[in-house]
N, C-alpha and C. Protein backbone atom coordinates (compact mmCIF):
# COMPACT_ATOMS: atom_id res chain seq x y z
N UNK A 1 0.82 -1.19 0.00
CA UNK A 1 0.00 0.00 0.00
C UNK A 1 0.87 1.26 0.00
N UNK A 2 2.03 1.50 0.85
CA UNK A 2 2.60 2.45 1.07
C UNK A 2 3.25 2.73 -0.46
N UNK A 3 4.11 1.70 -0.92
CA UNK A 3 4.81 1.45 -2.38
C UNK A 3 4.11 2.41 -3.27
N UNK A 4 2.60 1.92 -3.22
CA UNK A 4 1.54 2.31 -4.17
C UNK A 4 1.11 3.73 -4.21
N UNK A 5 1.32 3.96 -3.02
CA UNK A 5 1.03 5.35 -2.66
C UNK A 5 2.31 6.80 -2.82
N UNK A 6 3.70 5.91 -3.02
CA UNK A 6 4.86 6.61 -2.81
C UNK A 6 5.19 6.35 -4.64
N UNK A 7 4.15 5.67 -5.35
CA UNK A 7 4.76 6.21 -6.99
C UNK A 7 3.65 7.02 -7.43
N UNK A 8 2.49 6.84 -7.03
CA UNK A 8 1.75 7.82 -7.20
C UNK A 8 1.73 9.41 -6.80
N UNK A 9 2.43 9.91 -5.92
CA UNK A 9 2.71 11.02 -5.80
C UNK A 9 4.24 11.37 -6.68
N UNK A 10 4.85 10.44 -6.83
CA UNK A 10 6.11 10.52 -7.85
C UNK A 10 5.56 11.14 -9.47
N UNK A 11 4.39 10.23 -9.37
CA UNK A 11 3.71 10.57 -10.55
C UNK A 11 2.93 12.13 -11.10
N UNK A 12 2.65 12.41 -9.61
CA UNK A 12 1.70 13.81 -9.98
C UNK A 12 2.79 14.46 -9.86
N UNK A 13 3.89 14.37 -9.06
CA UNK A 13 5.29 15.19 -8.81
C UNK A 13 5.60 15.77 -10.39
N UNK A 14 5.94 14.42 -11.10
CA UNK A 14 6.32 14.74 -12.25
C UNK A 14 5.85 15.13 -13.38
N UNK A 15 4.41 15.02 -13.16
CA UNK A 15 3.01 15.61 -13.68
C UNK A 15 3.08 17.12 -13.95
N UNK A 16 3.29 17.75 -12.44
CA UNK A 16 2.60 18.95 -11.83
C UNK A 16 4.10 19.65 -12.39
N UNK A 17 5.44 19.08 -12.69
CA UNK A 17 6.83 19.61 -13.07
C UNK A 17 6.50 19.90 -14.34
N UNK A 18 6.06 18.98 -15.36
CA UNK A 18 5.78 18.96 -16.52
C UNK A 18 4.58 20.31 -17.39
N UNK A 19 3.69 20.55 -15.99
CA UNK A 19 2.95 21.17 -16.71
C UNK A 19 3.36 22.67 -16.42
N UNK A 20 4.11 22.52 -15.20
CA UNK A 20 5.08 23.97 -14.87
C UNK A 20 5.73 24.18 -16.16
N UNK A 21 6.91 23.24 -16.85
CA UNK A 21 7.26 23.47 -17.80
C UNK A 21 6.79 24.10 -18.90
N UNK A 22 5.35 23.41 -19.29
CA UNK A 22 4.49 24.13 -20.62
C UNK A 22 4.22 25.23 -19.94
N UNK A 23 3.63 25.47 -18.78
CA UNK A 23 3.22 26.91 -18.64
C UNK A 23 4.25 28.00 -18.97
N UNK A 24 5.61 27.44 -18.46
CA UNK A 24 6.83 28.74 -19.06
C UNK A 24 7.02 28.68 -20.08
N UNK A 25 6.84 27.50 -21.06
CA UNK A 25 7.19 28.42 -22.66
C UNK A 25 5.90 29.20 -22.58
N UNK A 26 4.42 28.85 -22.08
CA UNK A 26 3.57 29.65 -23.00
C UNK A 26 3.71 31.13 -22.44
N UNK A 27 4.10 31.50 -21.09
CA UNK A 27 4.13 32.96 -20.11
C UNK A 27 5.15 33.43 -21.92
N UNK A 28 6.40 33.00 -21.75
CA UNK A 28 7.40 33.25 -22.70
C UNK A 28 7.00 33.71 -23.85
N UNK A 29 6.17 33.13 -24.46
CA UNK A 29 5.69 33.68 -25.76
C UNK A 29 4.79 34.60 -25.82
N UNK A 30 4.46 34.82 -24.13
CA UNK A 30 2.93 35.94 -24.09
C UNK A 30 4.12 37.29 -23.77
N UNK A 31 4.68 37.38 -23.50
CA UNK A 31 5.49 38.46 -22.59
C UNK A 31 6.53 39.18 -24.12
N UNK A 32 6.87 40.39 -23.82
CA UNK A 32 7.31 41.57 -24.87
C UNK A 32 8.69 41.04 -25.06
N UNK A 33 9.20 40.66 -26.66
CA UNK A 33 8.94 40.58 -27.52
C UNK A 33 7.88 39.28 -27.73
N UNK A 34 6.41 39.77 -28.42
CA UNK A 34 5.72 38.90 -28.44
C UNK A 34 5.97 37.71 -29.25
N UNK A 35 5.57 36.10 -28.97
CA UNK A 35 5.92 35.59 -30.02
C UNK A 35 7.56 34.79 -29.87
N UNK A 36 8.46 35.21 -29.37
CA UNK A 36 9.74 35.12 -29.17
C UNK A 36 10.02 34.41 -27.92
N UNK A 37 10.46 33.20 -27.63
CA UNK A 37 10.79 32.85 -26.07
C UNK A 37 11.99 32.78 -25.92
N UNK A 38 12.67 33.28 -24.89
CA UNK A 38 13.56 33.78 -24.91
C UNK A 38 14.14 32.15 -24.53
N UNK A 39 15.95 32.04 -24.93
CA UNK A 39 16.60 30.96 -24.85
C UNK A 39 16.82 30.76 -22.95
N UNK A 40 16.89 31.34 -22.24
CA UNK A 40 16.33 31.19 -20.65
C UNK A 40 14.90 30.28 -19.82
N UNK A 41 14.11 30.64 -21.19
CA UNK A 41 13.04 29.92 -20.65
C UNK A 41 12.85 28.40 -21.79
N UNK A 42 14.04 28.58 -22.63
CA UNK A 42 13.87 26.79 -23.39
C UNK A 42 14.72 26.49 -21.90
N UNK A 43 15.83 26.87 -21.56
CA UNK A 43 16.94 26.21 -20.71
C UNK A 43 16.27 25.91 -19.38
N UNK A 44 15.35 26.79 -19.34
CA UNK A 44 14.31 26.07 -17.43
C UNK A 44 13.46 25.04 -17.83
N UNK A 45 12.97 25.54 -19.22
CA UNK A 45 11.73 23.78 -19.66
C UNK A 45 12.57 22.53 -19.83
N UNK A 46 13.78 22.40 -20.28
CA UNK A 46 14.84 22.06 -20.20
C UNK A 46 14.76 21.23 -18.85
N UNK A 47 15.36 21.86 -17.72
CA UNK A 47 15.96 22.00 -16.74
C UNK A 47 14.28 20.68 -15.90
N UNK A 48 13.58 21.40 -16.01
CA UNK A 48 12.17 20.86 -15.41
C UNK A 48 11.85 19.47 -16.32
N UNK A 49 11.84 19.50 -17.34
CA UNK A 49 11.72 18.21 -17.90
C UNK A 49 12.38 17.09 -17.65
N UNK A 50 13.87 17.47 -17.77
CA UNK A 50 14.76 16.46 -17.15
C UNK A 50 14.60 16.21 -15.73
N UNK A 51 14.61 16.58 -15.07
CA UNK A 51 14.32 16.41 -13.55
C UNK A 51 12.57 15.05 -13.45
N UNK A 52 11.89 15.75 -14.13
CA UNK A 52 10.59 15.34 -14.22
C UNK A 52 10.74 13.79 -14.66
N UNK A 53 11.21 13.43 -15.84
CA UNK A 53 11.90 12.27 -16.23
C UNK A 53 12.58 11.41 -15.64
N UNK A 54 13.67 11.91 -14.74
CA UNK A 54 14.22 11.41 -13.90
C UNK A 54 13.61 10.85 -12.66
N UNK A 55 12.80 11.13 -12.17
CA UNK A 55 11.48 10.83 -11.07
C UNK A 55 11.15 9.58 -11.70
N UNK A 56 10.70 9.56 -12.72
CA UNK A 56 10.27 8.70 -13.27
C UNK A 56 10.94 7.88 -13.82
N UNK A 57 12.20 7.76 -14.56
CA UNK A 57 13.26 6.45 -14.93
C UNK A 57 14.04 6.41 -13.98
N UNK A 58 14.30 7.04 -12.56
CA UNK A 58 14.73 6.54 -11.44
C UNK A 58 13.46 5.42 -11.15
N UNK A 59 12.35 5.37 -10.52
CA UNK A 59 11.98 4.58 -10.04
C UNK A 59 11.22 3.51 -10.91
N UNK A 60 11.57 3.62 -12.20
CA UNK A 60 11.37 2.81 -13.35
C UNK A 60 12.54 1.62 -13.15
N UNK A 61 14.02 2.25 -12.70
CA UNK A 61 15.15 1.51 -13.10
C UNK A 61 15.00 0.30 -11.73
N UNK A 62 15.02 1.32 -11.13
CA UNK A 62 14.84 0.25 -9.45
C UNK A 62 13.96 -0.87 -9.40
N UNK A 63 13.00 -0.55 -10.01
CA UNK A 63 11.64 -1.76 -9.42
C UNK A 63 11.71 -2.34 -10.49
N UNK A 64 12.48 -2.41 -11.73
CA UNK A 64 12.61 -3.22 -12.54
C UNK A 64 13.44 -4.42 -11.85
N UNK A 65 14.53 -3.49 -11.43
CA UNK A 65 16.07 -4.24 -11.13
C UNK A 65 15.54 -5.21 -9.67
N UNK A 66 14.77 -4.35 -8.91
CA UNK A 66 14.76 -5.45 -7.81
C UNK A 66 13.93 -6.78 -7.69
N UNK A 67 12.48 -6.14 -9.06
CA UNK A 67 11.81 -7.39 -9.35
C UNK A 67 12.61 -8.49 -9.76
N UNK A 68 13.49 -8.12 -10.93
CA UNK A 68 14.52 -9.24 -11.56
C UNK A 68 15.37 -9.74 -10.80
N UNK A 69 16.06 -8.89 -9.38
CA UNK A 69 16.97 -9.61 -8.45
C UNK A 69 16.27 -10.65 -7.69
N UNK A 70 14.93 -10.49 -7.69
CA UNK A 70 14.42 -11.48 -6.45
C UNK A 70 13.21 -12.35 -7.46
N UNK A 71 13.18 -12.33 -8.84
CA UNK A 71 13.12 -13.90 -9.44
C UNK A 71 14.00 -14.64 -9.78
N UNK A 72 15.53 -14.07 -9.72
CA UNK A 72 16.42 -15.49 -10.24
C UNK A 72 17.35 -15.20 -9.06
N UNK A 73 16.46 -15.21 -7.88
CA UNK A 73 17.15 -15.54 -6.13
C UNK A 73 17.59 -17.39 -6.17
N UNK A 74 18.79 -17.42 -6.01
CA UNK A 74 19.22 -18.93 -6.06
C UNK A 74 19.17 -19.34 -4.91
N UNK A 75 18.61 -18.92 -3.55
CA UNK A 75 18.56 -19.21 -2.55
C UNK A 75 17.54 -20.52 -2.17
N UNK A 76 17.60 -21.27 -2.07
CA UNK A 76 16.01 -22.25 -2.10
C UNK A 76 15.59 -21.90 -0.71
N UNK A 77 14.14 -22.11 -1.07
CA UNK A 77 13.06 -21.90 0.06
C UNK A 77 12.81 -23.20 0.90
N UNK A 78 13.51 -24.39 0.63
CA UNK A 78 13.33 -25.63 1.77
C UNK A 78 14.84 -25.95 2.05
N UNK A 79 14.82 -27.06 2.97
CA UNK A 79 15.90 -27.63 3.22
C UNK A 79 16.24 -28.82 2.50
N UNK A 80 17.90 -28.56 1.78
CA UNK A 80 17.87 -29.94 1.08
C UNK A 80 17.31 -31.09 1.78
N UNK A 81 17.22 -32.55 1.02
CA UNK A 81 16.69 -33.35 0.91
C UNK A 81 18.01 -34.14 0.77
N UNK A 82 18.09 -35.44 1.96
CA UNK A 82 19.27 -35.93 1.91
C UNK A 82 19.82 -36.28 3.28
């Protein structure tokens, strides 16, 4: 439950980053020179995207890796036989 609850806020995290992002190109293109966004505000959408991504192929990489570490666990679950 907790798991479930700790990618789901990862999720709106990176959601709520993402849409910060679109909102600064669009401020950018509303603001004098009209039309024009200035190379400051590609470099923060930039800046926010990657971060945003990272939230997300961080805990993409992990729960891949630990699912796969603990199906080919060579440990056996009984006691030999013998």
């Amino acid at each position: 439950m907790k798991d479930l609850k700790e990618r789901y806020l990862q999720l709106i995290t990176a959601f709520l980053l993402a849409l910060s992002g679109v909102a600064l190109l669009f401020v950018g293109a509303l603001i004098a020179p009209q039309g024009e966004i200035h190379e400051s505000i590609l470099v923060g959408f930039g800046e926010v995207a990657t971060f945003a991504g990272s939230i997300i192929g961080i805990d993409y990489h992990y729960t891949y890796k630990n699912r796969k570490t603990h199906d080919q666990d060579p440990t056996p679950t009984h006691p030999p036989e013998g």
